[in-house]
PDB file of N, CA and C in Angstrom:
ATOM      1  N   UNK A   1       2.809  14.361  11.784  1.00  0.00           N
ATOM      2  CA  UNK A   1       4.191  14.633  11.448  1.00  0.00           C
ATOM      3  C   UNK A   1       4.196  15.473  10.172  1.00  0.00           C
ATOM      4  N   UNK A   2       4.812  16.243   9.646  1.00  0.00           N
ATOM      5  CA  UNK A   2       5.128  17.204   8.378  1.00  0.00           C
ATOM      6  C   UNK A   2       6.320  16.640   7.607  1.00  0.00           C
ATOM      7  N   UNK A   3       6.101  17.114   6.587  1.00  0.00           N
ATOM      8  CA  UNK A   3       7.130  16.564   4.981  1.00  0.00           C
ATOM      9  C   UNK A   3       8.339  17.719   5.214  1.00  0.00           C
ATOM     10  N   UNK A   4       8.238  18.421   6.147  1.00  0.00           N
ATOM     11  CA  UNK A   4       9.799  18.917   6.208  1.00  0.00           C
ATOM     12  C   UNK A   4      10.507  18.572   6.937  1.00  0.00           C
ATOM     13  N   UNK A   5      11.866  19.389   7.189  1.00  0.00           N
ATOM     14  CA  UNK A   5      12.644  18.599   8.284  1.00  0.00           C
ATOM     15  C   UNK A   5      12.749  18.493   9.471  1.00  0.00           C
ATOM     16  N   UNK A   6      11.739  19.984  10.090  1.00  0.00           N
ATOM     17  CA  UNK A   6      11.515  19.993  11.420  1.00  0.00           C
ATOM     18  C   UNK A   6      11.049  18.735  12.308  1.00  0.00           C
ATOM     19  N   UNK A   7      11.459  18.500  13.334  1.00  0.00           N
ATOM     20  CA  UNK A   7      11.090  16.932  14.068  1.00  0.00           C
ATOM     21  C   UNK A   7      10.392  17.579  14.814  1.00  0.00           C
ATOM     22  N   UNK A   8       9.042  17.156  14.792  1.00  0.00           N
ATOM     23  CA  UNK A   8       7.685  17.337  15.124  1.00  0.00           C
ATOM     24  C   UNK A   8       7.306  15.957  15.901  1.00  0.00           C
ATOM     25  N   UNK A   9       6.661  15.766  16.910  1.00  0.00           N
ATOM     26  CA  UNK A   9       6.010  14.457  17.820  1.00  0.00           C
ATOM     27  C   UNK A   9       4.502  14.476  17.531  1.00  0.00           C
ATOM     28  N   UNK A  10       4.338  13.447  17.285  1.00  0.00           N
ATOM     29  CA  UNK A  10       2.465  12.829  17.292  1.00  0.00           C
ATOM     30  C   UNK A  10       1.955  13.211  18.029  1.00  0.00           C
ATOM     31  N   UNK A  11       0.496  13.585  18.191  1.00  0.00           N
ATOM     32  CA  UNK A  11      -0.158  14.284  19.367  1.00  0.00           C
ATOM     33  C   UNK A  11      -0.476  12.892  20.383  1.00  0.00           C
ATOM     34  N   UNK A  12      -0.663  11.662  20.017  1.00  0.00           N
ATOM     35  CA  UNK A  12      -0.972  10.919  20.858  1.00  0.00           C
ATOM     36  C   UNK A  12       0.023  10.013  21.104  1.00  0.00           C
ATOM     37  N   UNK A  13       1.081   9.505  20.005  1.00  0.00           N
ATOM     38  CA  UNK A  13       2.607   8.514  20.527  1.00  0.00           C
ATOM     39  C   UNK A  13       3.134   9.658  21.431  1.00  0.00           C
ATOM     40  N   UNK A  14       3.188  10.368  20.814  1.00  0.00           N
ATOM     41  CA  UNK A  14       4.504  11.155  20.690  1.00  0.00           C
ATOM     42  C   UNK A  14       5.555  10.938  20.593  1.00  0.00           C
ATOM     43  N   UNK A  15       5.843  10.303  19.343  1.00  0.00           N
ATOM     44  CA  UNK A  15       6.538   9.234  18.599  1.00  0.00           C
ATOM     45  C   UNK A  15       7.422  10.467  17.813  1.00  0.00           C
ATOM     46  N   UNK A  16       8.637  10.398  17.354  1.00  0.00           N
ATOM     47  CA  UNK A  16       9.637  11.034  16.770  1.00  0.00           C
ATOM     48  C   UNK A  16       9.483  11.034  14.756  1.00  0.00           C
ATOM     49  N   UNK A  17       9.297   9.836  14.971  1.00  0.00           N
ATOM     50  CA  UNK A  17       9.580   9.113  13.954  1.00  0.00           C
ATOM     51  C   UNK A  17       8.659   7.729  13.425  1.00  0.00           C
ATOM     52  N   UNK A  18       8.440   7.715  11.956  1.00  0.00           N
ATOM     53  CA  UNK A  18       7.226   6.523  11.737  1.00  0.00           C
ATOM     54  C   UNK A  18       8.025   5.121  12.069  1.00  0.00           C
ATOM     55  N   UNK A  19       9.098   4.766  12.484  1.00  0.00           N
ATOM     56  CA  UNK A  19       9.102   3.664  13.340  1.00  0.00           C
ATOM     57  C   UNK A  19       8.727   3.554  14.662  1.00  0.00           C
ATOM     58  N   UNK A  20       8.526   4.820  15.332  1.00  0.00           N
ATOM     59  CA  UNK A  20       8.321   4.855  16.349  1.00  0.00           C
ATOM     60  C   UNK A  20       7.051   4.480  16.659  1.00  0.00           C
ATOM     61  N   UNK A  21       6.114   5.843  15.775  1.00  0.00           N
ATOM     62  CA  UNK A  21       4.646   5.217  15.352  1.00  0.00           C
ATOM     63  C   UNK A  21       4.217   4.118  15.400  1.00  0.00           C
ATOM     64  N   UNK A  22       4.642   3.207  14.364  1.00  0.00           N
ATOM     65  CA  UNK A  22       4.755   1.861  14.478  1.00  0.00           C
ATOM     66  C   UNK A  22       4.826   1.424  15.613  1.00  0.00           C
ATOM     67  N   UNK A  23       6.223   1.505  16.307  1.00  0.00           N
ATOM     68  CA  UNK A  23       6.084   0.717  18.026  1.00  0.00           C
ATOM     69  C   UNK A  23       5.152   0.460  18.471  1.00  0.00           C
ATOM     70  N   UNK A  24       4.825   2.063  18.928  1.00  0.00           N
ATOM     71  CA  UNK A  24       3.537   2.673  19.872  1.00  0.00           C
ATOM     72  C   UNK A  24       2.310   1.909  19.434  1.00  0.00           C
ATOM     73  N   UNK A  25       1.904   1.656  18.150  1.00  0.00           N
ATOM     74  CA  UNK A  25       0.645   1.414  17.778  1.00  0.00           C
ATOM     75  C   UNK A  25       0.562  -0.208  17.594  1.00  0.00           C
ATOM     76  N   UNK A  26       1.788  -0.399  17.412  1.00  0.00           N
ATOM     77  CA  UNK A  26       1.909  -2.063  18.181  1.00  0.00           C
ATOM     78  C   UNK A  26       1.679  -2.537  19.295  1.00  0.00           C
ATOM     79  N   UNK A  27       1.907  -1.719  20.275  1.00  0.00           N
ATOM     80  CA  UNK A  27       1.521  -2.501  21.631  1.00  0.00           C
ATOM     81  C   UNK A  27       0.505  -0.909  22.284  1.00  0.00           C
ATOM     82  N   UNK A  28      -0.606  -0.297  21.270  1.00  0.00           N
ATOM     83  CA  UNK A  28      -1.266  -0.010  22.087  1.00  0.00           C
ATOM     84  C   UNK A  28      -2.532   0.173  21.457  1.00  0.00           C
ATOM     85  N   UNK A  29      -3.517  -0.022  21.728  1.00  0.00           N
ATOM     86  CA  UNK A  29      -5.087   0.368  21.164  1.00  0.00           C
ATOM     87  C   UNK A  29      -5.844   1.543  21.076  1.00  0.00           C
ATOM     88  N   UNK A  30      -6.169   2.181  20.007  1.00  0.00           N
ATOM     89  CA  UNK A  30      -6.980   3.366  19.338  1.00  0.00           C
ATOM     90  C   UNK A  30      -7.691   3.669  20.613  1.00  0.00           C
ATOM     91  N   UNK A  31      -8.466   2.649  20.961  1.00  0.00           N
ATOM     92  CA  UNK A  31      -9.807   2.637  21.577  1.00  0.00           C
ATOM     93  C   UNK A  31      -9.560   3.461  23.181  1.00  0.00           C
ATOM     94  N   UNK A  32      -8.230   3.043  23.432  1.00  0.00           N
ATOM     95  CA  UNK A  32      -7.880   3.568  24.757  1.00  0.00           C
ATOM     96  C   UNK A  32      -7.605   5.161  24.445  1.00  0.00           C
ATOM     97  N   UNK A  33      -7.339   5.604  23.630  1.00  0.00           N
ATOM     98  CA  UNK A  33      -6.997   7.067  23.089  1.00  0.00           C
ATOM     99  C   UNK A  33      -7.947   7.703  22.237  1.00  0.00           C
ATOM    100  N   UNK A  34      -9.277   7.053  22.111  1.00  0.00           N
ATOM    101  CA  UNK A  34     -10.462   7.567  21.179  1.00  0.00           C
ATOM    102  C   UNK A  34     -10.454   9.124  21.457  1.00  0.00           C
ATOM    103  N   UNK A  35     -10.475   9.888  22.695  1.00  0.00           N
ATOM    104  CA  UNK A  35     -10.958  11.099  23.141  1.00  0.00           C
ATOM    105  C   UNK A  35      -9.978  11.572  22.838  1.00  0.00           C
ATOM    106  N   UNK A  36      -8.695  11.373  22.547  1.00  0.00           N
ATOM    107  CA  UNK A  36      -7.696  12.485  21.687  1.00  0.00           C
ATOM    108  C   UNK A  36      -7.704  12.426  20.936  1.00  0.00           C
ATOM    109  N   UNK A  37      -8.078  11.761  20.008  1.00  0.00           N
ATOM    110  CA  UNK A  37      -8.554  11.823  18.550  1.00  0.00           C
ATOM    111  C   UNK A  37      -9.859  13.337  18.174  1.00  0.00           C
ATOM    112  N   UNK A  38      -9.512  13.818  16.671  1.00  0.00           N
ATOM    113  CA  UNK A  38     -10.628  14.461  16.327  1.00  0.00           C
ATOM    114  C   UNK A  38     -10.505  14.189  14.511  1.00  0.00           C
ATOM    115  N   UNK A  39     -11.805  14.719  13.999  1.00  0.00           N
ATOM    116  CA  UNK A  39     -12.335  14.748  12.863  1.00  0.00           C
ATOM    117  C   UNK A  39     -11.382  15.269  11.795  1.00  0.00           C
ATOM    118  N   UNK A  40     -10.677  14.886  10.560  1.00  0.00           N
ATOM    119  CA  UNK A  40      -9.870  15.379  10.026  1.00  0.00           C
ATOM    120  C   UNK A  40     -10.448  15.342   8.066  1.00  0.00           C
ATOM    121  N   UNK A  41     -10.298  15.832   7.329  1.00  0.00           N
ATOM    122  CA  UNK A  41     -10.575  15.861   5.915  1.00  0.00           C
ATOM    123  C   UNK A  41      -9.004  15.411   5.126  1.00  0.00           C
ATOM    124  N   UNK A  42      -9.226  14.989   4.389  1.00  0.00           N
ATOM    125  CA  UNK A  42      -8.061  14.643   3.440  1.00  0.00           C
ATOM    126  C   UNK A  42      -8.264  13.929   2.025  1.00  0.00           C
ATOM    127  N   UNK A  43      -7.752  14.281   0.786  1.00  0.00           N
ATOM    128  CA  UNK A  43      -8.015  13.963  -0.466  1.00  0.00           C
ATOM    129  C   UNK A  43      -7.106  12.634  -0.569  1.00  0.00           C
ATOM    130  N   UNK A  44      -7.537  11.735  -1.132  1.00  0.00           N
ATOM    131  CA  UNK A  44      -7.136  11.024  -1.819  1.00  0.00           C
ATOM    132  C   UNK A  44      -6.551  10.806  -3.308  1.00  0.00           C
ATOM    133  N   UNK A  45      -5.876  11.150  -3.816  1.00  0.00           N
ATOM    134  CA  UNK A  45      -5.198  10.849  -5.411  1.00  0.00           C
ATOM    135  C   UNK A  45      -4.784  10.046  -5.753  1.00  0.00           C
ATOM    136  N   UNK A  46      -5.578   8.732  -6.042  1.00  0.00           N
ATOM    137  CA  UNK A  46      -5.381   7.458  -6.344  1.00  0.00           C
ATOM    138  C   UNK A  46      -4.985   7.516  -8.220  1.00  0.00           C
ATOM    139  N   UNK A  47      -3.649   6.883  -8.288  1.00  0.00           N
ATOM    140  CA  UNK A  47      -3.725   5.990 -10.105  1.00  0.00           C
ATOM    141  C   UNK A  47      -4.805   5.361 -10.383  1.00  0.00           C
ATOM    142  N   UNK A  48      -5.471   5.935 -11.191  1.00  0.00           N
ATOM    143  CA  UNK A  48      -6.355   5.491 -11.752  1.00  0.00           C
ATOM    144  C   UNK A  48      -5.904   4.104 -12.862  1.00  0.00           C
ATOM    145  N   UNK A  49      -6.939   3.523 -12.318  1.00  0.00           N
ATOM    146  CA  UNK A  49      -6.306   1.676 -13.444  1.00  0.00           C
ATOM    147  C   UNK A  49      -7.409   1.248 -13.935  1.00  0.00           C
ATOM    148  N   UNK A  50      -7.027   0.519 -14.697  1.00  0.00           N
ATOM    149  CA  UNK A  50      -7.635   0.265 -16.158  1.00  0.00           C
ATOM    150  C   UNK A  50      -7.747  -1.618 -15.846  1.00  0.00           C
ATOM    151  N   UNK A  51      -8.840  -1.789 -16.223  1.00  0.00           N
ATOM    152  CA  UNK A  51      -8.960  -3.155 -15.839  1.00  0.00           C
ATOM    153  C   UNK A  51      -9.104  -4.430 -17.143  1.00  0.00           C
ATOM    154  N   UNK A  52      -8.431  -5.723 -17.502  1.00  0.00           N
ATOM    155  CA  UNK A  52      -8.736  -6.201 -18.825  1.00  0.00           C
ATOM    156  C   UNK A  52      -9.598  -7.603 -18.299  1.00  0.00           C
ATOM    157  N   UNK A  53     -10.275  -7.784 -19.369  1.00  0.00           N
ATOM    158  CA  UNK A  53     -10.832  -9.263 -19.302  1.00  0.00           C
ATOM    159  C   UNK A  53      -9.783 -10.649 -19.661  1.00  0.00           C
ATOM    160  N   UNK A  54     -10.325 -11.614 -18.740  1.00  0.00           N
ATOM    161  CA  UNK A  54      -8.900 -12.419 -19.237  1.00  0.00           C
ATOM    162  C   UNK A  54     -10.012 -13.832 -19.281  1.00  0.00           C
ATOM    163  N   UNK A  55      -9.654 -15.026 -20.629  1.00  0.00           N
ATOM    164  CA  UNK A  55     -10.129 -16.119 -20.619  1.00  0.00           C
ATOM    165  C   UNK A  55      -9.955 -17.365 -18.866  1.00  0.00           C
ATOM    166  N   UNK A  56     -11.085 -17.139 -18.923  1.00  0.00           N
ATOM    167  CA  UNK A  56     -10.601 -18.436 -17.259  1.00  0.00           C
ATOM    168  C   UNK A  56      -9.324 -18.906 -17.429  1.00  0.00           C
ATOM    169  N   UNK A  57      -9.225 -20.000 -18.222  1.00  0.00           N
ATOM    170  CA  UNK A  57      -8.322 -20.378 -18.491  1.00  0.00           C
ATOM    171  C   UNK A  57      -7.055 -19.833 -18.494  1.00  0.00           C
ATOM    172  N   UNK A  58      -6.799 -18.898 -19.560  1.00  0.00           N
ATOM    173  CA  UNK A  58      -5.520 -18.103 -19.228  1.00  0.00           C
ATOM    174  C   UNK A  58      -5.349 -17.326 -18.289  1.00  0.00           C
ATOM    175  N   UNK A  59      -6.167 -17.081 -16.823  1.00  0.00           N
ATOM    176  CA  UNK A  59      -5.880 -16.571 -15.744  1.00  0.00           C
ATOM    177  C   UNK A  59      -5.223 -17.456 -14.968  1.00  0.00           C
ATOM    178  N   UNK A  60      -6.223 -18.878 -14.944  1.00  0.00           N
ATOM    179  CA  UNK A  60      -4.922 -19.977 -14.172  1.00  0.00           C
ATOM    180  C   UNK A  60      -3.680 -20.173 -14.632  1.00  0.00           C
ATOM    181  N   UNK A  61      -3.651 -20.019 -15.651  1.00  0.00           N
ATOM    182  CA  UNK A  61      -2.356 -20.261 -15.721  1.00  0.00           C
ATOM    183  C   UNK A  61      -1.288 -19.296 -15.498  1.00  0.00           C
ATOM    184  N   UNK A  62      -1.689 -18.249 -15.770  1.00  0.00           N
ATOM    185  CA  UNK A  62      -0.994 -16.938 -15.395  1.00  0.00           C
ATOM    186  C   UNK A  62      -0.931 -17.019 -13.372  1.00  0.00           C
ATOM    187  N   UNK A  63      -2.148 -17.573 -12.991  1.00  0.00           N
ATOM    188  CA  UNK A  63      -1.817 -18.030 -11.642  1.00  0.00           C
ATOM    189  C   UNK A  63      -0.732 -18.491 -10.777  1.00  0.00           C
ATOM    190  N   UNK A  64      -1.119 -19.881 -11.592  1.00  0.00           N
ATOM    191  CA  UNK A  64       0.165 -20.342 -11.283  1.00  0.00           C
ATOM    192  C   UNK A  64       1.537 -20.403 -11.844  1.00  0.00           C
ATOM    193  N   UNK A  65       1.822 -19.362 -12.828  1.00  0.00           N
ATOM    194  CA  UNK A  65       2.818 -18.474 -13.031  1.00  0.00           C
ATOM    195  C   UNK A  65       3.084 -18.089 -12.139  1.00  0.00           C
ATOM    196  N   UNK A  66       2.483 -16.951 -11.912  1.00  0.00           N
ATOM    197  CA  UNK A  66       2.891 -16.234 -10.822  1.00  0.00           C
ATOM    198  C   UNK A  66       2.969 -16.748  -9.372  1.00  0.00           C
ATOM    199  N   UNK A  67       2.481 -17.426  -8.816  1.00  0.00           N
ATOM    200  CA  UNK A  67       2.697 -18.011  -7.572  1.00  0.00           C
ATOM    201  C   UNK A  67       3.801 -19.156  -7.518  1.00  0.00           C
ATOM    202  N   UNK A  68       4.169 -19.522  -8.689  1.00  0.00           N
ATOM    203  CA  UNK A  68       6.009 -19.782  -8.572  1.00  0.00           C
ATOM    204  C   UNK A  68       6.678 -18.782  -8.707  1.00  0.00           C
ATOM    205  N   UNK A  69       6.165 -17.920  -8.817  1.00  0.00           N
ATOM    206  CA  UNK A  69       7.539 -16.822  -8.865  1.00  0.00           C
ATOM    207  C   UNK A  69       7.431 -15.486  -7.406  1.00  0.00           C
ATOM    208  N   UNK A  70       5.938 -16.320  -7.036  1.00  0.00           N
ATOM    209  CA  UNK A  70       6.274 -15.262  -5.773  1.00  0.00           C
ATOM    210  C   UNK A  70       5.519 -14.530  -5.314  1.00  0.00           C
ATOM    211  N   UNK A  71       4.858 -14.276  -7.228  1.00  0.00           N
ATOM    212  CA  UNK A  71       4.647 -12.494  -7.421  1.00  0.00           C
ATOM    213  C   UNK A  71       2.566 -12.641  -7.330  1.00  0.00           C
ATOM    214  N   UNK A  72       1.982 -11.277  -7.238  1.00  0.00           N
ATOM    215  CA  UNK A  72       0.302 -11.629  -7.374  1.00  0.00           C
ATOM    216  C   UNK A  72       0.735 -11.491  -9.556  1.00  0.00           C
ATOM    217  N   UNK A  73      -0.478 -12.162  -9.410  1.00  0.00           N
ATOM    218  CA  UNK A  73      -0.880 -12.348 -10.810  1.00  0.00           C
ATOM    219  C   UNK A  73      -1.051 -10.996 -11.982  1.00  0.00           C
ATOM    220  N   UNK A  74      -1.266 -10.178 -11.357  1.00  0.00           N
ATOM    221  CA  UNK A  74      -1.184  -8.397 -11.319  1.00  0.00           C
ATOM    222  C   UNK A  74       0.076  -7.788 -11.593  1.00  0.00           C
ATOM    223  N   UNK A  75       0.612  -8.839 -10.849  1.00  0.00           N
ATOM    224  CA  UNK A  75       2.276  -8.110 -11.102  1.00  0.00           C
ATOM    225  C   UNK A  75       2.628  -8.884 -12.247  1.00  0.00           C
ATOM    226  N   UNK A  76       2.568  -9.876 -12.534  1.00  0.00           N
ATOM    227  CA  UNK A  76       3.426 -10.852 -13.586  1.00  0.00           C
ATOM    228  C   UNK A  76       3.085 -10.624 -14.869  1.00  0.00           C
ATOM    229  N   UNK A  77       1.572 -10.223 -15.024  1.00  0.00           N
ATOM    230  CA  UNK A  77       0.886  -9.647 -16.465  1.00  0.00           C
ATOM    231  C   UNK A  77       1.924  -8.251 -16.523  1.00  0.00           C
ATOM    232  N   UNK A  78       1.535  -7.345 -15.533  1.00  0.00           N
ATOM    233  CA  UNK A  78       2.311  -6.277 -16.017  1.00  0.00           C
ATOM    234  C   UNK A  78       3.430  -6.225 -16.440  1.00  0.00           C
ATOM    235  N   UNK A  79       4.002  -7.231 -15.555  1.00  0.00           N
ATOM    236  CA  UNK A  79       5.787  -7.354 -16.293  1.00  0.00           C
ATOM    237  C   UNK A  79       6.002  -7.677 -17.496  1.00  0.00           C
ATOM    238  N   UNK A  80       5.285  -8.763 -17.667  1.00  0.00           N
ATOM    239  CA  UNK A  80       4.851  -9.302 -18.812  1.00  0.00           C
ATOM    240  C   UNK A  80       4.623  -8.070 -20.272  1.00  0.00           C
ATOM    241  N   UNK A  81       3.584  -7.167 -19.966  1.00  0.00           N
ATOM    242  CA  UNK A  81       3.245  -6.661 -20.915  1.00  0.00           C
ATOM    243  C   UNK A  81       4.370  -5.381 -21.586  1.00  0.00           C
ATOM    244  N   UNK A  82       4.693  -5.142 -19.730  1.00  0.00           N
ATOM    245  CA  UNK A  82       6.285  -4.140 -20.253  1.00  0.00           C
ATOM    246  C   UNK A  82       7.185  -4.888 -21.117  1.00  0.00           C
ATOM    247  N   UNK A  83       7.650  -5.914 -20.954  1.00  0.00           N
ATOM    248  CA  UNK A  83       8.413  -6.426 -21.598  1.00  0.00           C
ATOM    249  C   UNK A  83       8.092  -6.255 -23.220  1.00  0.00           C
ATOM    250  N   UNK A  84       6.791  -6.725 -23.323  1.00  0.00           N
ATOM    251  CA  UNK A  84       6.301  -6.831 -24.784  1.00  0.00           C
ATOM    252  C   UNK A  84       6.635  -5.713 -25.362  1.00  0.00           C
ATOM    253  N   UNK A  85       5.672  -4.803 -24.915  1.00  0.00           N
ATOM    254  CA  UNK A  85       5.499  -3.529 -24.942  1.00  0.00           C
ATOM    255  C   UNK A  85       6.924  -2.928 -25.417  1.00  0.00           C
ATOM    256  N   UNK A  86       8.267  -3.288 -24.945  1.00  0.00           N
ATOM    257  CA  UNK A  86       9.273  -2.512 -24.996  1.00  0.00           C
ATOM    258  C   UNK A  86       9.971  -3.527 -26.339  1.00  0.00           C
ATOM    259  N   UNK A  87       9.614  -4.515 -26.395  1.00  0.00           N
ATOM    260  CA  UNK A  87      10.480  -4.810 -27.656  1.00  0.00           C
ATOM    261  C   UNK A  87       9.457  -5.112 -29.527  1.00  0.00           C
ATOM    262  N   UNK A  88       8.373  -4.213 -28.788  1.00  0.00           N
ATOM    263  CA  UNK A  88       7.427  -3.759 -30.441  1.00  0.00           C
ATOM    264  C   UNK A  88       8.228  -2.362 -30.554  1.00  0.00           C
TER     265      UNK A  88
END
């Protein structure tokens, strides 16, 4: 599919649209469509992240912080640190 507005179909759904995609690839298997498939290149540009050390201890608890609230433990530090962060 392309990032403009032209409506273009999948070579193998031939799906309209990425819900459609979705459908199709819900009720059907790669494996049956291997031979329309071919070899493709593509870059990746991942955020690069920065990783901290944390005392055992204060990871569980930040744990189970976060798993009352819902959130991975990843998310709750970060919120966490924005917050800080914004009222120094």
């Amino acid at each position: 599919m392309s990032e403009n507005n032209d409506t273009q179909v999948t070579s193998i759904s031939k799906a309209r649209t990425l819900e459609e995609i979705a459908d199709f690839w819900d009720t059907h298997s790669l494996a049956d469509h291997w031979d329309e498939t071919h070899e493709v290149e593509f870059e990746v540009r991942a955020t690069r992240r920065r990783r901290v050390t944390l005392d055992p201890d204060i990871y569980t608890q930040v744990e189970t912080q976060a798993h009352a609230r819902g959130i991975s433990p990843e998310t709750l530090v970060n919120l966490w640190l924005v917050e800080r962060l914004q009222e120094a």
